[in-house]
N, C-alpha and C. Protein backbone atom coordinates (compact mmCIF):
# COMPACT_ATOMS: atom_id res chain seq x y z
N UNK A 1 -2.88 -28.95 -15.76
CA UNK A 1 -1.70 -29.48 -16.41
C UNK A 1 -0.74 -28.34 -16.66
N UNK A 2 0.45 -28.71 -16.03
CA UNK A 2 1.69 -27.98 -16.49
C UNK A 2 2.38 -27.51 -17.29
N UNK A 3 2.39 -26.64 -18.50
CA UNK A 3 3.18 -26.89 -19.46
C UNK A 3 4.94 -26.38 -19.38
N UNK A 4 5.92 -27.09 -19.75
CA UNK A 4 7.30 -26.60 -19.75
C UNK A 4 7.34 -25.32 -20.39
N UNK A 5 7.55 -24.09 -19.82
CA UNK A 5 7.79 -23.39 -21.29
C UNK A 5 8.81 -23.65 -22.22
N UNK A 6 10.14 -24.12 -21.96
CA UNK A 6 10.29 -24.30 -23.47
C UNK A 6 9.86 -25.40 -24.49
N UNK A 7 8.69 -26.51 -23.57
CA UNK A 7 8.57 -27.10 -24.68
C UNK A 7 7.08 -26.49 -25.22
N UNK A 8 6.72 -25.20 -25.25
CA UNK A 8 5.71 -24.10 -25.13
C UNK A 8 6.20 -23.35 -26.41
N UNK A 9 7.69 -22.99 -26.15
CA UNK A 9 8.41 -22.00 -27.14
C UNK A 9 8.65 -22.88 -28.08
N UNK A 10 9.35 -24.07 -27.93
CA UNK A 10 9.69 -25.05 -29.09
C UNK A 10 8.17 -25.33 -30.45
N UNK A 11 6.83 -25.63 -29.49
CA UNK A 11 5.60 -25.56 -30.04
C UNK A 11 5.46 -24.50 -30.67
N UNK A 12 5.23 -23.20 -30.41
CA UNK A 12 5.04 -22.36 -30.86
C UNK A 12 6.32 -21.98 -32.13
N UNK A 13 7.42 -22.04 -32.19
CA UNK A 13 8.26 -21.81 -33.02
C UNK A 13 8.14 -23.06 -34.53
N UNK A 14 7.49 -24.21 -34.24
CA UNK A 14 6.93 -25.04 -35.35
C UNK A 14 5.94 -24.57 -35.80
N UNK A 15 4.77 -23.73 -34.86
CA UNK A 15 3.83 -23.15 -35.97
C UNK A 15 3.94 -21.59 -36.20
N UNK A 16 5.21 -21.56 -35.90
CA UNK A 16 5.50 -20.16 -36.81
C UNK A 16 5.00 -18.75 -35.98
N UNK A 17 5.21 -19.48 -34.50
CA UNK A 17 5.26 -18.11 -33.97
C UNK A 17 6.35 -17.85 -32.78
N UNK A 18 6.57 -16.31 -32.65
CA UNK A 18 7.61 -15.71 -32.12
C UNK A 18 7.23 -14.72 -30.77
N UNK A 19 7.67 -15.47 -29.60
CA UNK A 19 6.95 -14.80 -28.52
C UNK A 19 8.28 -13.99 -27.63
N UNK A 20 7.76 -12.63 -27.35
CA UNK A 20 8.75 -12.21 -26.39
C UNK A 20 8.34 -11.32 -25.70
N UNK A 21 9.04 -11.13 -24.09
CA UNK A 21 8.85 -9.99 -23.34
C UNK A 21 8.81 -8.86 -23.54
N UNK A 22 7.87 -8.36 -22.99
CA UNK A 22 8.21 -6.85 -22.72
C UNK A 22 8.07 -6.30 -21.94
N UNK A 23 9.52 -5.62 -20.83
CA UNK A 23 9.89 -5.37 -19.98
C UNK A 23 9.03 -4.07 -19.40
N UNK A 24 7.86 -3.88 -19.25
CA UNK A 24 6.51 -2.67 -19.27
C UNK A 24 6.68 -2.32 -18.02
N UNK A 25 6.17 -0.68 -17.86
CA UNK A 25 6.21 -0.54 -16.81
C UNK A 25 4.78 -0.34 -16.25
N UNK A 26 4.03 0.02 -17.58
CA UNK A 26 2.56 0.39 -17.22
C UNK A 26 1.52 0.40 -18.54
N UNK A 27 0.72 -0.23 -18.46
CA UNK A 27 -0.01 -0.11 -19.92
C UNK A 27 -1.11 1.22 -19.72
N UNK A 28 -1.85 1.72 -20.87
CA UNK A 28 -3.02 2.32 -20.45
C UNK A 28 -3.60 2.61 -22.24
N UNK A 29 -5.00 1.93 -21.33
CA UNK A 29 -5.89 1.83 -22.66
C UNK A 29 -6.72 3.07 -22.76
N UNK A 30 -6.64 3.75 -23.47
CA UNK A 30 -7.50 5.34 -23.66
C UNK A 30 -8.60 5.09 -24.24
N UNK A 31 -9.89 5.26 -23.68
CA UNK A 31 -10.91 5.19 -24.51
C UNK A 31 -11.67 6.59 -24.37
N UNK A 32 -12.75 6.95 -24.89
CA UNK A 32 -13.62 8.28 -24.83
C UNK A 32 -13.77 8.89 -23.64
N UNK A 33 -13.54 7.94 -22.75
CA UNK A 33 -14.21 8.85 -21.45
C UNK A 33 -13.58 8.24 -20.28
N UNK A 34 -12.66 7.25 -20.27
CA UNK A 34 -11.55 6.71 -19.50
C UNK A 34 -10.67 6.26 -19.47
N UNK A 35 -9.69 5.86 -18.78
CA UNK A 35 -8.45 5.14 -19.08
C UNK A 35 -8.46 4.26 -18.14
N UNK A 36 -7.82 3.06 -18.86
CA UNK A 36 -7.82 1.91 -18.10
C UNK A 36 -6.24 1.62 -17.86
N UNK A 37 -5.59 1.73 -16.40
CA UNK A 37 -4.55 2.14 -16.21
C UNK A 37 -3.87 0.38 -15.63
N UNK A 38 -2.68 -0.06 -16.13
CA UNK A 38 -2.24 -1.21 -15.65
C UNK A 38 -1.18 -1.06 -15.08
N UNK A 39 -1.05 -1.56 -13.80
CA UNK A 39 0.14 -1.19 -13.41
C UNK A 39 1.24 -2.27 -13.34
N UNK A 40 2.76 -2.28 -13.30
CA UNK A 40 3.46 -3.40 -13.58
C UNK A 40 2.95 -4.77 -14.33
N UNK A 41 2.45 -4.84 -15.22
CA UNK A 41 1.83 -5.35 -15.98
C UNK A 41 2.90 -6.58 -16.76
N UNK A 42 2.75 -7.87 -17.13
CA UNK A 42 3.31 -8.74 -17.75
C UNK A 42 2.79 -8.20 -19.23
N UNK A 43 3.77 -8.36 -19.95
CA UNK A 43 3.05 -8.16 -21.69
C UNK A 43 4.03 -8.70 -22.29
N UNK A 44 3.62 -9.98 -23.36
CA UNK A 44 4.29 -10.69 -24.12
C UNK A 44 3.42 -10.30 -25.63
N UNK A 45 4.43 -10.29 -26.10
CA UNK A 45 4.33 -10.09 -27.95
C UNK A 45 4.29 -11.06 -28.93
N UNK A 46 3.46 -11.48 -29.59
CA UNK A 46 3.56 -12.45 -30.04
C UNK A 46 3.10 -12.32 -31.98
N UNK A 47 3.74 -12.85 -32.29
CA UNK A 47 4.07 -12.59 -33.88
C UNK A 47 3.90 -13.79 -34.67
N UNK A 48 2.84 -14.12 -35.44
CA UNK A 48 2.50 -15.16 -35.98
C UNK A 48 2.22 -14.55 -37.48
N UNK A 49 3.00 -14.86 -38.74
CA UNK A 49 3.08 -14.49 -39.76
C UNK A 49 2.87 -13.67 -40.41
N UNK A 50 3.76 -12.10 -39.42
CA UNK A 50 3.28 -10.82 -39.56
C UNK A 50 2.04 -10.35 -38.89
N UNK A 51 2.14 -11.03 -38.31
CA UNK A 51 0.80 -10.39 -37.45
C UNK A 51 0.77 -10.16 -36.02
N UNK A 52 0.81 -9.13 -35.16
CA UNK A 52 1.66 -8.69 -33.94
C UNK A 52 0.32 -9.01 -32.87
N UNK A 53 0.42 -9.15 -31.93
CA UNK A 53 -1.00 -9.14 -30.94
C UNK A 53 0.25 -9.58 -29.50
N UNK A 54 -0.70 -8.22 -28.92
CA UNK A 54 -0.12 -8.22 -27.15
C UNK A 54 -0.85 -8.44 -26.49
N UNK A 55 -0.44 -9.32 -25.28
CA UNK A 55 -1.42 -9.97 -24.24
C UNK A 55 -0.88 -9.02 -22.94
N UNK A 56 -1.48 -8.92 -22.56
CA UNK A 56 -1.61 -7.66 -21.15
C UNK A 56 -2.18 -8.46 -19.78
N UNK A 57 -1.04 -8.72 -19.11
CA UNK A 57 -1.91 -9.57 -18.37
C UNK A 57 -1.62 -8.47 -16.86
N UNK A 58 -2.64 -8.45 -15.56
CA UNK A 58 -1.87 -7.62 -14.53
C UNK A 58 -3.58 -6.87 -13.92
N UNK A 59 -3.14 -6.03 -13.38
CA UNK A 59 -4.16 -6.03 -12.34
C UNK A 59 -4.53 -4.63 -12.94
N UNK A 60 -6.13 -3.99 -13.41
CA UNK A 60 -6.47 -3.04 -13.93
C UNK A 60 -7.07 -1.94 -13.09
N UNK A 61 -7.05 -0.92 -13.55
CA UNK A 61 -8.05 -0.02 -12.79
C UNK A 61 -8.49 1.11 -13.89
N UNK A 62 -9.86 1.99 -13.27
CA UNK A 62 -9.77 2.82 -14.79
C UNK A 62 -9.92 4.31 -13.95
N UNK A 63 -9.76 5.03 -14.95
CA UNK A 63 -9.99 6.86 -14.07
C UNK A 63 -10.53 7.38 -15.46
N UNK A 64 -11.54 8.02 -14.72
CA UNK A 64 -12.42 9.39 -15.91
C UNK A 64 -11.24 10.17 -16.97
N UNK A 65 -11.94 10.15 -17.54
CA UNK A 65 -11.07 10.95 -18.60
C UNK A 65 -11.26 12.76 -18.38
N UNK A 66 -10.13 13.46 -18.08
CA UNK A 66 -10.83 14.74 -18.08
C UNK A 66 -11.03 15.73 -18.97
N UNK A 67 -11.66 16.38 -19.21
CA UNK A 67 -12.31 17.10 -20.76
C UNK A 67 -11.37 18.35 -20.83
N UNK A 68 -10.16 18.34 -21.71
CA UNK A 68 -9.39 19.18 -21.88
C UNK A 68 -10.23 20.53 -22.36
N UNK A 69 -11.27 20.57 -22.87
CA UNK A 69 -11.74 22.00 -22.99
C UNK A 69 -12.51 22.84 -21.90
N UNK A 70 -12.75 21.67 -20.94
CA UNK A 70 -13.90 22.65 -19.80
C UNK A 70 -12.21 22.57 -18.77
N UNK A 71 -11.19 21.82 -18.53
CA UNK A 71 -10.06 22.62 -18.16
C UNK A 71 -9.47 23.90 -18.31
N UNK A 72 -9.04 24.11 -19.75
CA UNK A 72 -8.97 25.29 -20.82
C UNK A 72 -9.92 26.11 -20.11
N UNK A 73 -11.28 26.21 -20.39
CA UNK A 73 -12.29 27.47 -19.51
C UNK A 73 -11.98 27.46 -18.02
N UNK A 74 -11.93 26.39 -17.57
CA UNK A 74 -11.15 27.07 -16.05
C UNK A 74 -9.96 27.93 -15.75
N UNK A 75 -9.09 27.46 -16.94
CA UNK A 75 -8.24 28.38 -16.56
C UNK A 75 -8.45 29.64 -17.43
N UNK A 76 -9.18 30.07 -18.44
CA UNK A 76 -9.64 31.22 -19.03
C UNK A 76 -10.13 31.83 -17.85
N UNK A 77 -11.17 31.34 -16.87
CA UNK A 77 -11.85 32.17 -15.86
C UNK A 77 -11.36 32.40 -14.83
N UNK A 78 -10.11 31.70 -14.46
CA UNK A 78 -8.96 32.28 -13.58
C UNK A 78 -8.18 33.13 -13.83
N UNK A 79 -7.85 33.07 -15.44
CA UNK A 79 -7.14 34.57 -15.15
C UNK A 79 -7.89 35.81 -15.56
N UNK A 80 -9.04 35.51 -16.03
CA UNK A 80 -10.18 37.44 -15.61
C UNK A 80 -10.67 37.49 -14.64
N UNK A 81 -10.33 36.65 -13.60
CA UNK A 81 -10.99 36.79 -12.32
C UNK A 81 -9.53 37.54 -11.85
N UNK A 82 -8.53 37.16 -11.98
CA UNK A 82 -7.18 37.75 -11.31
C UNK A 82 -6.79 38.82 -12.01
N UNK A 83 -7.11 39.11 -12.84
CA UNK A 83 -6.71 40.35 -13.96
C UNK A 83 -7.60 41.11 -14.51
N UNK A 84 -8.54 41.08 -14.52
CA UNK A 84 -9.58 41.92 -14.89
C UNK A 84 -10.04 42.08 -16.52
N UNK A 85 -9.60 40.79 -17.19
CA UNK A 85 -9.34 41.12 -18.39
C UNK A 85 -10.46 40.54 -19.03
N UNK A 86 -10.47 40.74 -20.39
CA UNK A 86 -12.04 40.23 -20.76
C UNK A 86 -11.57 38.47 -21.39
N UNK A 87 -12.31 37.89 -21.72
CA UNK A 87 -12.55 36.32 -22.15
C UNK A 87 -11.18 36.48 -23.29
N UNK A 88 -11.41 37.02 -24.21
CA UNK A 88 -10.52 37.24 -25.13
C UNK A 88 -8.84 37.55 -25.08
N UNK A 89 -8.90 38.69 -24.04
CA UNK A 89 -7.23 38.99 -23.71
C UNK A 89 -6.81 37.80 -22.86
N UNK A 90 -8.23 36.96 -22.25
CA UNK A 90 -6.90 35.77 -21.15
C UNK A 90 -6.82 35.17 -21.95
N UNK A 91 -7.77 34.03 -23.05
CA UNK A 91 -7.71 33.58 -23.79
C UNK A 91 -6.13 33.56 -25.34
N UNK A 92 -5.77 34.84 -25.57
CA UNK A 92 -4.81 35.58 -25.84
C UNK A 92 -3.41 35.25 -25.12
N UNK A 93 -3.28 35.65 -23.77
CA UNK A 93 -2.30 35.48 -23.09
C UNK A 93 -1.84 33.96 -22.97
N UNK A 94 -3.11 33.45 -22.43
CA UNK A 94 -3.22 31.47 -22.39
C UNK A 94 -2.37 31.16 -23.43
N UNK A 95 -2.54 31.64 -24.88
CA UNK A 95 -2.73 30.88 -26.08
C UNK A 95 -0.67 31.23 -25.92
N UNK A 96 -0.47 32.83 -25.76
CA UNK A 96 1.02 33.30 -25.74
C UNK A 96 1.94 32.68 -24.77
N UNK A 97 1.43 32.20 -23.63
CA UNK A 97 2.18 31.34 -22.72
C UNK A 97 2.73 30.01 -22.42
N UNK A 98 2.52 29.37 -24.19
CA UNK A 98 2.19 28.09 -23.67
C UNK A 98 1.15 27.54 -22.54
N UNK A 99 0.07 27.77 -22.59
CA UNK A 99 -0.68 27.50 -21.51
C UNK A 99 -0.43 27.67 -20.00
N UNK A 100 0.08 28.43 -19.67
CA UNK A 100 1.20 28.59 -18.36
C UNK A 100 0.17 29.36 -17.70
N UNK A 101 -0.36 29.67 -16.78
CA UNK A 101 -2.17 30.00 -16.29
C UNK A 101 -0.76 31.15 -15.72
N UNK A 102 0.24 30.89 -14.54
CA UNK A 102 0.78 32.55 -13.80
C UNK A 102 1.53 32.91 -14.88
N UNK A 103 1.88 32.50 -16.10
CA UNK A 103 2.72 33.61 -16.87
C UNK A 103 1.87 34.85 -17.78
N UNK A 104 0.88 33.90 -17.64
CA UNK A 104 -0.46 34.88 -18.29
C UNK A 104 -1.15 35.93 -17.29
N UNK A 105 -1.08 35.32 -16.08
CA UNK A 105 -1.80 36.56 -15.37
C UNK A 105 -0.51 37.95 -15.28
N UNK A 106 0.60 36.83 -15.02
CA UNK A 106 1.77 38.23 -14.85
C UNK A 106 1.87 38.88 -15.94
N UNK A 107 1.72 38.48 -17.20
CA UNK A 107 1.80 39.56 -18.64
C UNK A 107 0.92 40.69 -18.22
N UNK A 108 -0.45 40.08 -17.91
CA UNK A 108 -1.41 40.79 -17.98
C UNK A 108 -1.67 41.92 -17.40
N UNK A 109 -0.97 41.28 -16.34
CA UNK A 109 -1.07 42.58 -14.63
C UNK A 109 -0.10 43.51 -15.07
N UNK A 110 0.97 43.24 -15.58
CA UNK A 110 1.75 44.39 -16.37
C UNK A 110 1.60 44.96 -17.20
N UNK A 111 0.81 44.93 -18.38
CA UNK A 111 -0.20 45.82 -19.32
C UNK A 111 -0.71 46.47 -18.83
């Protein structure tokens, strides 16, 4: 069975609720160890006496989450491998560069 939407919106506006688009380009649900990535995704908002709840409707996929601290040690061990420097001075440089992995080796190589 078919429903009209506006006689959908008209229903819904007698029991006091308020539905609207949202023009999305991509949802993504972050959890511990993945993200669940939506792409062009429909999402309507819907508001029933202060109370907000989004429906996500669209086609999902998920990707590993990657562990920002064993990143961080990769790039700690890239630049004492390129500079000769100990854990601490790349660590140092990392921290002075905004995280910038060649602005740190170039400080370094110039010390």
């Amino acid at each position: 069975m078919k429903i009209n939407p506006k006689q959908l919106e008209k229903i819904a506006k007698q029991m006091g609720m308020q539905a609207s688009e949202i023009a999305a380009e991509q949802v993504i649900i972050r959890t511990a160890d993945k993200d669940i990535i939506i792409n062009s995704p429909q999402v309507t908002r819907l508001n029933m006496m202060g109370q907000e709840t989004y429906q996500v409707v669209g086609q999902a996929h998920a990707e590993a989450r990657k562990n920002p601290e064993a990143l961080r040690q990769a790039d700690v061990s890239l630049i004492m491998q390129q500079t000769g420097a100990s854990k601490e001075q790349a660590e140092a440089a990392l921290a002075g560069c905004n995280s910038d992995i060649a602005e740190a080796i170039l400080r370094l190589k110039k010390s």
